[in-house]
PDB file of N, CA and C in Angstrom:
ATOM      1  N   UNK A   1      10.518  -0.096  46.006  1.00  0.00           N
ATOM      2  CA  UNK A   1      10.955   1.275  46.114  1.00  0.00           C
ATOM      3  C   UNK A   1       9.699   2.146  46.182  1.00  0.00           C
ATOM      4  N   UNK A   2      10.007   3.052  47.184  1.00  0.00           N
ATOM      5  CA  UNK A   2       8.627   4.089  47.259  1.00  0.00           C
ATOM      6  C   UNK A   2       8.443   4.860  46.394  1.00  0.00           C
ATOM      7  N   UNK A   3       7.585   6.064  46.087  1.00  0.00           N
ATOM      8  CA  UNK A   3       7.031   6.791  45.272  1.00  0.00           C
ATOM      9  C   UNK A   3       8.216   7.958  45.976  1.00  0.00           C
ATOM     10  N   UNK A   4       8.653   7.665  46.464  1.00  0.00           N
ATOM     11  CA  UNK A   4       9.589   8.948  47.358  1.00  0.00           C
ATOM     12  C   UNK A   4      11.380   8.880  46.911  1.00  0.00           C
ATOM     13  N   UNK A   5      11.256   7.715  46.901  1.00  0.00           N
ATOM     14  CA  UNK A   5      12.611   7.410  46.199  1.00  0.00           C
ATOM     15  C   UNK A   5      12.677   7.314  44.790  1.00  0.00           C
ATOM     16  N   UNK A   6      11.479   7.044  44.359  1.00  0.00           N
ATOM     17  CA  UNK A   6      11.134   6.608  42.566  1.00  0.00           C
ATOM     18  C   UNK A   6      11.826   8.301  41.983  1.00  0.00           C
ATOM     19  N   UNK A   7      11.055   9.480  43.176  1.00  0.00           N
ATOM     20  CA  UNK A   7      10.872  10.867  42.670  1.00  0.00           C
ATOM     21  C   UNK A   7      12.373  11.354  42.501  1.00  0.00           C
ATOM     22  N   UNK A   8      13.254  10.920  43.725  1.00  0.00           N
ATOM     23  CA  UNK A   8      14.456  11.577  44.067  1.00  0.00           C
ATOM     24  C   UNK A   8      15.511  10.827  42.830  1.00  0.00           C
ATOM     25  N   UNK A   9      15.307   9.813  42.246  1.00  0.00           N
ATOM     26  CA  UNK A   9      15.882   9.188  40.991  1.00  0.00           C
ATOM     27  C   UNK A   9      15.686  10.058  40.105  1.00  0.00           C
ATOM     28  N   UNK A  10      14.223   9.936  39.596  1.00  0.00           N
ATOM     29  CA  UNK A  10      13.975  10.693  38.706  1.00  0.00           C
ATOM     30  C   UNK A  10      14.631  12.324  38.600  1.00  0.00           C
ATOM     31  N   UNK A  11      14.833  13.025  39.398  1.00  0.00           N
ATOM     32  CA  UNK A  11      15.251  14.129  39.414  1.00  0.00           C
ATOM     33  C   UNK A  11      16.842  14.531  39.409  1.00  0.00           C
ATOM     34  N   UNK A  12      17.352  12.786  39.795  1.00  0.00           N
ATOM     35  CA  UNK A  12      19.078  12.649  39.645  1.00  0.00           C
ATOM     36  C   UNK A  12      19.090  12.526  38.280  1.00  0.00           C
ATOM     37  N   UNK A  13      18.165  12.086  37.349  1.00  0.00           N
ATOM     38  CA  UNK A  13      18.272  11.640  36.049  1.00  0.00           C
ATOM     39  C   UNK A  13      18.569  12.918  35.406  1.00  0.00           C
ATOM     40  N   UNK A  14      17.361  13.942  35.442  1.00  0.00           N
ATOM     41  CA  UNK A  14      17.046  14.812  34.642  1.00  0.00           C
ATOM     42  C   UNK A  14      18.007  15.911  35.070  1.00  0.00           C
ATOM     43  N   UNK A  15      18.595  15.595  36.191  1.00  0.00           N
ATOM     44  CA  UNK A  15      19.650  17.033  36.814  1.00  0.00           C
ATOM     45  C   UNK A  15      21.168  16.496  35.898  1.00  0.00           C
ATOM     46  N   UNK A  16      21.533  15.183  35.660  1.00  0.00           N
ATOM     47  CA  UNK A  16      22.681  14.483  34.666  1.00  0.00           C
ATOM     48  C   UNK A  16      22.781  14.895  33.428  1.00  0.00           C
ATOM     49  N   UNK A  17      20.987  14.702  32.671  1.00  0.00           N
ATOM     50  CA  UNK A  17      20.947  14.741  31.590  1.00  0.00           C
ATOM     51  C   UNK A  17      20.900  16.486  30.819  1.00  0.00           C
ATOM     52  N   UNK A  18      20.349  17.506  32.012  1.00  0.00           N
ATOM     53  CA  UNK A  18      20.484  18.818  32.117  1.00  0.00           C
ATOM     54  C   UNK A  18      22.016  19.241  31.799  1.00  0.00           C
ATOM     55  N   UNK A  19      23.064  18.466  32.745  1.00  0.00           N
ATOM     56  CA  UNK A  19      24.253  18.965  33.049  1.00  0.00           C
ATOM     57  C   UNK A  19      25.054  18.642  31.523  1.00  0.00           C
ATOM     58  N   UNK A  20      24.831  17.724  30.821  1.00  0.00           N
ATOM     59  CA  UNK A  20      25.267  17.554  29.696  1.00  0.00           C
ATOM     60  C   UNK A  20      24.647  17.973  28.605  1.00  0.00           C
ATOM     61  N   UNK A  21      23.692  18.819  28.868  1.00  0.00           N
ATOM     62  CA  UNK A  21      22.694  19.368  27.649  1.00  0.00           C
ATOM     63  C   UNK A  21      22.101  18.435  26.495  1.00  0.00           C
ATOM     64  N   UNK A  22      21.903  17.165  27.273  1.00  0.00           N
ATOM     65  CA  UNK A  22      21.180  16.339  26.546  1.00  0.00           C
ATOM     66  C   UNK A  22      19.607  16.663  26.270  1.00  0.00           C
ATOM     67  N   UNK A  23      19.044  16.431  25.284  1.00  0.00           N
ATOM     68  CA  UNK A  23      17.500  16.857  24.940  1.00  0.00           C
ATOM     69  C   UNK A  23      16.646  15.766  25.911  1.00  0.00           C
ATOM     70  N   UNK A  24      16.006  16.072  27.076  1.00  0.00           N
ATOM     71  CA  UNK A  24      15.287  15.466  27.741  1.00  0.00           C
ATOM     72  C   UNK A  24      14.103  14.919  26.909  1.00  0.00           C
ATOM     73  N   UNK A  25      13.939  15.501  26.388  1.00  0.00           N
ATOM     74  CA  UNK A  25      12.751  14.605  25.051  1.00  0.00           C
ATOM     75  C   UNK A  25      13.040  13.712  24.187  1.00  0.00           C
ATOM     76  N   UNK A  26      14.322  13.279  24.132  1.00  0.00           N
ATOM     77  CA  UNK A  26      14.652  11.981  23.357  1.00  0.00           C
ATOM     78  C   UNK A  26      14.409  12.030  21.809  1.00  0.00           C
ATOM     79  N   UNK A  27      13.738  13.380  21.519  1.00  0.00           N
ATOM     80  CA  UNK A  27      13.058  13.476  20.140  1.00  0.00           C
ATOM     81  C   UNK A  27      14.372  13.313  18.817  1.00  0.00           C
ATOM     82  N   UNK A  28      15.979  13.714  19.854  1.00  0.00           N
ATOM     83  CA  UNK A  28      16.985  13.245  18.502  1.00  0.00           C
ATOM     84  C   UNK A  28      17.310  12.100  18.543  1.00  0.00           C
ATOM     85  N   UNK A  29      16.853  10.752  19.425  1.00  0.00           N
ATOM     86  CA  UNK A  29      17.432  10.102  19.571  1.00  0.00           C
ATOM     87  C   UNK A  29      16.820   8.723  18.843  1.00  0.00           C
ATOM     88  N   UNK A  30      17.717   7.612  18.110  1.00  0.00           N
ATOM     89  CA  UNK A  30      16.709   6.765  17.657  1.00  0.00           C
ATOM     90  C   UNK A  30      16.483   5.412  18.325  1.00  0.00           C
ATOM     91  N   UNK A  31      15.500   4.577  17.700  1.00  0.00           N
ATOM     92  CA  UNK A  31      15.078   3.794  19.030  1.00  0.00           C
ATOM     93  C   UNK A  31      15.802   3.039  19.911  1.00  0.00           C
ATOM     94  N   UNK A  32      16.985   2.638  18.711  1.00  0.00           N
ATOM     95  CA  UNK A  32      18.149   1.608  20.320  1.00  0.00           C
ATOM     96  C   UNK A  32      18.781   2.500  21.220  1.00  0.00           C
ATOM     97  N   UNK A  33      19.116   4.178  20.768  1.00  0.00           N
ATOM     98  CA  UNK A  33      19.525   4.493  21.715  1.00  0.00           C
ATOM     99  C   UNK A  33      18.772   5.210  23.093  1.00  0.00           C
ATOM    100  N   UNK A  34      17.127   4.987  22.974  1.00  0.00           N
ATOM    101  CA  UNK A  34      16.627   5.162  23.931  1.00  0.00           C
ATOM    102  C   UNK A  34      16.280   4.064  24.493  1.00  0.00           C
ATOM    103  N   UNK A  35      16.318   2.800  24.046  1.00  0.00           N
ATOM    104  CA  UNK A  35      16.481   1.496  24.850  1.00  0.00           C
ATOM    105  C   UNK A  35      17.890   1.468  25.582  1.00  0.00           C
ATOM    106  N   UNK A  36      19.022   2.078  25.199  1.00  0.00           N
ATOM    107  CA  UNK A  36      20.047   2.015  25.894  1.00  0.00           C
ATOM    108  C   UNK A  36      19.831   2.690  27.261  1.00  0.00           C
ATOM    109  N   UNK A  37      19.489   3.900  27.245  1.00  0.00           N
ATOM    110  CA  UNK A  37      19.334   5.327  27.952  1.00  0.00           C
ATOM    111  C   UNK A  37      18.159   4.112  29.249  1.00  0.00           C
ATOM    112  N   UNK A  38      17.012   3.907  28.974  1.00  0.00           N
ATOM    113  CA  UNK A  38      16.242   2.984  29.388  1.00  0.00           C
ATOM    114  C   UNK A  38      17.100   2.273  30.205  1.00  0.00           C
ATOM    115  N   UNK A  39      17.762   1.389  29.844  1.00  0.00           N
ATOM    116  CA  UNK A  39      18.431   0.256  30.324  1.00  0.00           C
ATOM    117  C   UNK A  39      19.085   1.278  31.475  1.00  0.00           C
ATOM    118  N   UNK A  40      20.046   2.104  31.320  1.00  0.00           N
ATOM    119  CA  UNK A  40      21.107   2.696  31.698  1.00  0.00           C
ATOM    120  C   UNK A  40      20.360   3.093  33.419  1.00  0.00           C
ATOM    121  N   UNK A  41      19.495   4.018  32.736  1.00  0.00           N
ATOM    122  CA  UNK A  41      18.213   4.490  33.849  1.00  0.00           C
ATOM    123  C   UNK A  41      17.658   3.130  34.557  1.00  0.00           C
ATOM    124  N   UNK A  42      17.074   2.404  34.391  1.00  0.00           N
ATOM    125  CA  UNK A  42      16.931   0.730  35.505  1.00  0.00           C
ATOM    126  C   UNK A  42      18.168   0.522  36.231  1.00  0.00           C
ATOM    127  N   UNK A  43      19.197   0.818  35.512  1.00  0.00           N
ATOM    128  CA  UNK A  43      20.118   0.043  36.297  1.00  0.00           C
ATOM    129  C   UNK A  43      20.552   0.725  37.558  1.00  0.00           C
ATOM    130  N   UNK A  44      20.742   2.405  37.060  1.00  0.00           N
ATOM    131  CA  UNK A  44      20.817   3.529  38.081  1.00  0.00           C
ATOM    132  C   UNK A  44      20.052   2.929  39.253  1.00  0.00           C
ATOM    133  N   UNK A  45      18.524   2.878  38.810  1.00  0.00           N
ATOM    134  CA  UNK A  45      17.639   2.699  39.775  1.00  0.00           C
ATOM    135  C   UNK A  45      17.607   1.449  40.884  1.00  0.00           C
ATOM    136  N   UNK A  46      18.008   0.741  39.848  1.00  0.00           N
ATOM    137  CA  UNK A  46      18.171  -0.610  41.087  1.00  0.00           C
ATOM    138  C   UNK A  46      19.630  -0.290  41.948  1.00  0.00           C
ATOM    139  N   UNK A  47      20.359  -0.047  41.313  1.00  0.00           N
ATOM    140  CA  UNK A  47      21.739   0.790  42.580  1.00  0.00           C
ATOM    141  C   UNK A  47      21.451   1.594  43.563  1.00  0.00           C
ATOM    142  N   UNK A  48      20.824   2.121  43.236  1.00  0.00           N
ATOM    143  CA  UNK A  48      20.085   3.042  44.364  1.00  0.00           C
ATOM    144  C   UNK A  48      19.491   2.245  45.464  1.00  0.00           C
ATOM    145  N   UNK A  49      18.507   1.800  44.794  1.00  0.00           N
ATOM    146  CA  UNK A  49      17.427   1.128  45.860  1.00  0.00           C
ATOM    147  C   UNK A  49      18.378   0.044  46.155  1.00  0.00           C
ATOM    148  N   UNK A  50      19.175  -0.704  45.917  1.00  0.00           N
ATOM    149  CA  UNK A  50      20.115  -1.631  46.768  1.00  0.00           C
ATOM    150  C   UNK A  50      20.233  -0.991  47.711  1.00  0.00           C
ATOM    151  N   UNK A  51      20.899   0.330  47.666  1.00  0.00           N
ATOM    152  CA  UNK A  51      22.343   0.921  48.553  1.00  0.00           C
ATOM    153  C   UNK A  51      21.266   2.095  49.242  1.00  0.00           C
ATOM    154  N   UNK A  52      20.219   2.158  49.327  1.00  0.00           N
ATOM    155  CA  UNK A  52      19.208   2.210  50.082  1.00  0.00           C
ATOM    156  C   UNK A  52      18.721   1.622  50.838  1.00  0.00           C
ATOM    157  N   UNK A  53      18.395   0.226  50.813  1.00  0.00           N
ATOM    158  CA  UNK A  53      18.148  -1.015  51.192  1.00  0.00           C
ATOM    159  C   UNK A  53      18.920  -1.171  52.361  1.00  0.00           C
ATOM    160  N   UNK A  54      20.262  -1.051  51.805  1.00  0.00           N
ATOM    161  CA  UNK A  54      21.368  -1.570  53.183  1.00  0.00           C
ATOM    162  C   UNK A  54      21.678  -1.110  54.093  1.00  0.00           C
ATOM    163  N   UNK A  55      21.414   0.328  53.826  1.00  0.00           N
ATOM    164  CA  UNK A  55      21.311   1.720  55.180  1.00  0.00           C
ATOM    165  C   UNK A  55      20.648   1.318  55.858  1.00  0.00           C
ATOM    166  N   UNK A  56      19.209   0.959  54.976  1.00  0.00           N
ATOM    167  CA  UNK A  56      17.738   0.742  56.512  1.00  0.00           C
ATOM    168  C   UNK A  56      18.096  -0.410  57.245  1.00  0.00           C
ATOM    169  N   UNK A  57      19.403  -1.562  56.583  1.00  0.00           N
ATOM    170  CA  UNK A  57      19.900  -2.426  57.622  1.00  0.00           C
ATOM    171  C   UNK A  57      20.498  -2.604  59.043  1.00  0.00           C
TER     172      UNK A  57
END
C-alpha cells in the first residue's frame, strides 16, 4: 500500500473516531482496549487495500 492510500485511511480513521467523539489520544483508554482499536484499524486497512487491489484488476 502506498503512502497515498496509507494517508486516505488514516483520515477515514480519525473522521469515524471524530464522528463519535471518541478522544483521538487514547489517553482514556487502557491498554487492551487500544490493542483492540489497533487490531480494528489493521483490519480496516487491509480491506481497503484488498478492495483497492481488485479495482486496479
Amino acid at each position: 500500500m502506498d503512502k497515498a492510500q496509507r494517508d486516505l485511511i488514516d483520515i477515514m480513521v480519525r473522521n469515524v473516531l471524530r464522528k463519535h467523539k471518541a478522544d483521538i489520544t487514547l489517553n482514556t483508554l487502557d491498554k487492551n482496549e487500544k490493542e483492540e482499536i489497533k487490531n480494528i484499524i489493521q483490519n480496516i486497512q487491509s480491506e481497503v487495500e484488498q478492495f483497492l487491489n481488485k479495482k486496479k484488476s
